[in-house]
Protein backbone atom coordinates (compact mmCIF):
# COMPACT_ATOMS: atom_id res chain seq x y z
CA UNK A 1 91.77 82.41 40.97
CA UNK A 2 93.29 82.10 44.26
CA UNK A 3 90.63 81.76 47.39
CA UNK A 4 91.61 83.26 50.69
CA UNK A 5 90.06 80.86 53.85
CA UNK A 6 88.23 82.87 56.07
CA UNK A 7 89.44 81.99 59.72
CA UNK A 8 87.22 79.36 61.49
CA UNK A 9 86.15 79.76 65.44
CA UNK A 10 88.32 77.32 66.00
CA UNK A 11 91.59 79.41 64.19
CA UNK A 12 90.85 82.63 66.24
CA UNK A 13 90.28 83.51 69.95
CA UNK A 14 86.15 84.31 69.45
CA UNK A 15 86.01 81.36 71.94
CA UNK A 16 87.80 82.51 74.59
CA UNK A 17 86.93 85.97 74.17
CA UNK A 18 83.37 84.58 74.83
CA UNK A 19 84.46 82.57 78.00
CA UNK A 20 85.79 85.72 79.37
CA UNK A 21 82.29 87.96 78.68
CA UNK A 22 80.47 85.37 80.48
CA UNK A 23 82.96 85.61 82.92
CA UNK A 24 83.37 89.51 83.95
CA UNK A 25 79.37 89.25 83.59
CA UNK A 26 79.01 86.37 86.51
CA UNK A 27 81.49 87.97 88.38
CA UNK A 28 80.06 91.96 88.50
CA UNK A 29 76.46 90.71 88.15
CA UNK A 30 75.58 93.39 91.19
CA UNK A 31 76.61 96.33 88.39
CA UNK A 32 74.68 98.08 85.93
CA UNK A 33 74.00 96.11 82.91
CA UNK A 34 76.49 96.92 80.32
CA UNK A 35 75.10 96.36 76.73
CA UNK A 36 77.88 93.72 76.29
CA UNK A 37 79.47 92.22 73.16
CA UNK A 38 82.65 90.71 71.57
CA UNK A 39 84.84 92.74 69.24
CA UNK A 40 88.26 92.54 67.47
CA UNK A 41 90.67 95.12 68.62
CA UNK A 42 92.92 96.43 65.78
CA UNK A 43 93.99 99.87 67.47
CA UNK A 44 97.40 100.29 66.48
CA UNK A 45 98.43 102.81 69.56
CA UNK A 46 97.97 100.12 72.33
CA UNK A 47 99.00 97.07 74.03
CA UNK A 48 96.18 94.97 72.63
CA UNK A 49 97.32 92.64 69.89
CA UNK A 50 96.59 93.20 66.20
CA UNK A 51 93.14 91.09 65.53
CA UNK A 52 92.91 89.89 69.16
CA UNK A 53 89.23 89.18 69.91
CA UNK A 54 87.99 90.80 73.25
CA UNK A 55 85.11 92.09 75.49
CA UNK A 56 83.41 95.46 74.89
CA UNK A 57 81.05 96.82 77.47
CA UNK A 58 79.07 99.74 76.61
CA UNK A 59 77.07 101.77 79.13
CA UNK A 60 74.60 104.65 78.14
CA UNK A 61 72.84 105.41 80.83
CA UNK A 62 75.47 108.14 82.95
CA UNK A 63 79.01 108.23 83.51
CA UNK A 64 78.30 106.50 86.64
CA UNK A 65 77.61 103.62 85.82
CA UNK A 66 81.30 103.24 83.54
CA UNK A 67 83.14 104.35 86.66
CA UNK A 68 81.54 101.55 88.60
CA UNK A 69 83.13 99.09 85.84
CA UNK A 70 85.70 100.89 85.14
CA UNK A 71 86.82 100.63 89.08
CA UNK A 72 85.46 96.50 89.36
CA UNK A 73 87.74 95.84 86.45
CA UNK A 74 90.71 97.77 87.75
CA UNK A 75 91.25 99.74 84.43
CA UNK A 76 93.83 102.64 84.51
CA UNK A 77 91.81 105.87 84.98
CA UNK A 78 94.81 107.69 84.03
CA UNK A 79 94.57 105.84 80.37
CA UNK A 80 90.63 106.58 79.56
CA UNK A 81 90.22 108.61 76.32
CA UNK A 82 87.41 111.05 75.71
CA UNK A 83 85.53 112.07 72.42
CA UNK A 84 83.09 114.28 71.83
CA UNK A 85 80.73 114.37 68.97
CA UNK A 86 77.66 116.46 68.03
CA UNK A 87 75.36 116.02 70.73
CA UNK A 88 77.23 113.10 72.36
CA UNK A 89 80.78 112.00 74.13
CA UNK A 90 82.19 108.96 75.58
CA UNK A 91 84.85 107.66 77.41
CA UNK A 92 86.29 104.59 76.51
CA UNK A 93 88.83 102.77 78.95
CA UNK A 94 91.01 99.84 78.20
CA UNK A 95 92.66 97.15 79.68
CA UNK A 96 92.51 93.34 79.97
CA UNK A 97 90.52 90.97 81.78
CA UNK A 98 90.23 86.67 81.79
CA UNK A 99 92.83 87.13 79.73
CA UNK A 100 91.42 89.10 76.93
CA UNK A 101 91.42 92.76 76.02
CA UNK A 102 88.39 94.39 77.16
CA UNK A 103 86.86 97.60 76.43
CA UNK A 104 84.44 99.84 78.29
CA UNK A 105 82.89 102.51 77.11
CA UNK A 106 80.41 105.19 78.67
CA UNK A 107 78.24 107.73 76.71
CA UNK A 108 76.54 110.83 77.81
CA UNK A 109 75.16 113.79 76.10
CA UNK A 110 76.28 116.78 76.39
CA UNK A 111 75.33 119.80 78.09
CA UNK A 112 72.49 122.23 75.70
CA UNK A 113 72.38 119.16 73.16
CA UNK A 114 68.57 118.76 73.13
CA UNK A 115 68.06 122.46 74.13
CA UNK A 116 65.49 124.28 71.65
């Protein structure tokens, strides 16, 4: 039986994807508090490199508080998708920042969801 290595932190770009969190975080620290992660980006319909680790930034607390990143980050507003789910949507922008591919996404619910 053949065994497949898993990829150490060392083989991938986890590390540098976590340099760059800690640095869009120093350098907006006067914006909302994103709930703020690492992820690896495998959409096939974008710019972002298959696998490439990056920064996600999720915001739940109202559409203005995305915009604010959205704007500090200088992501294309003419590129952010919109979903809509049950009770919920989001928009999710992308774009790239310290040199990673970062994500930002910002939820909402929508109008009549919690209506009786």
């Amino acid at each position: 039986m053949t065994t497949i290595a898993e990829p150490t932190i060392a083989d991938s770009t986890q590390v540098t994807a976590a340099g760059a969190l800690l640095a869009v975080l120093s350098a907006h620290a006067d914006l909302p508090a994103p709930d703020a992660g690492l992820r690896q980006f495998f959409e096939p319909d974008t710019e972002i490199p298959w696998g490439a680790w990056g920064v996600r930034l999720s915001l739940h607390r109202g559409l203005g508080a995305f915009e604010q990143w959205r704007e500090a980050l200088d992501l294309d507003p003419s590129a952010i998708d919109s979903v809509e789910c049950g009770t919920t949507g989001w928009l999710t922008a992308h774009g790239t920042s310290h040199g990673v591919p970062i994500e930002v996404n910002g939820f909402y619910s929508l109008p009549g969801a919690f209506a009786a």
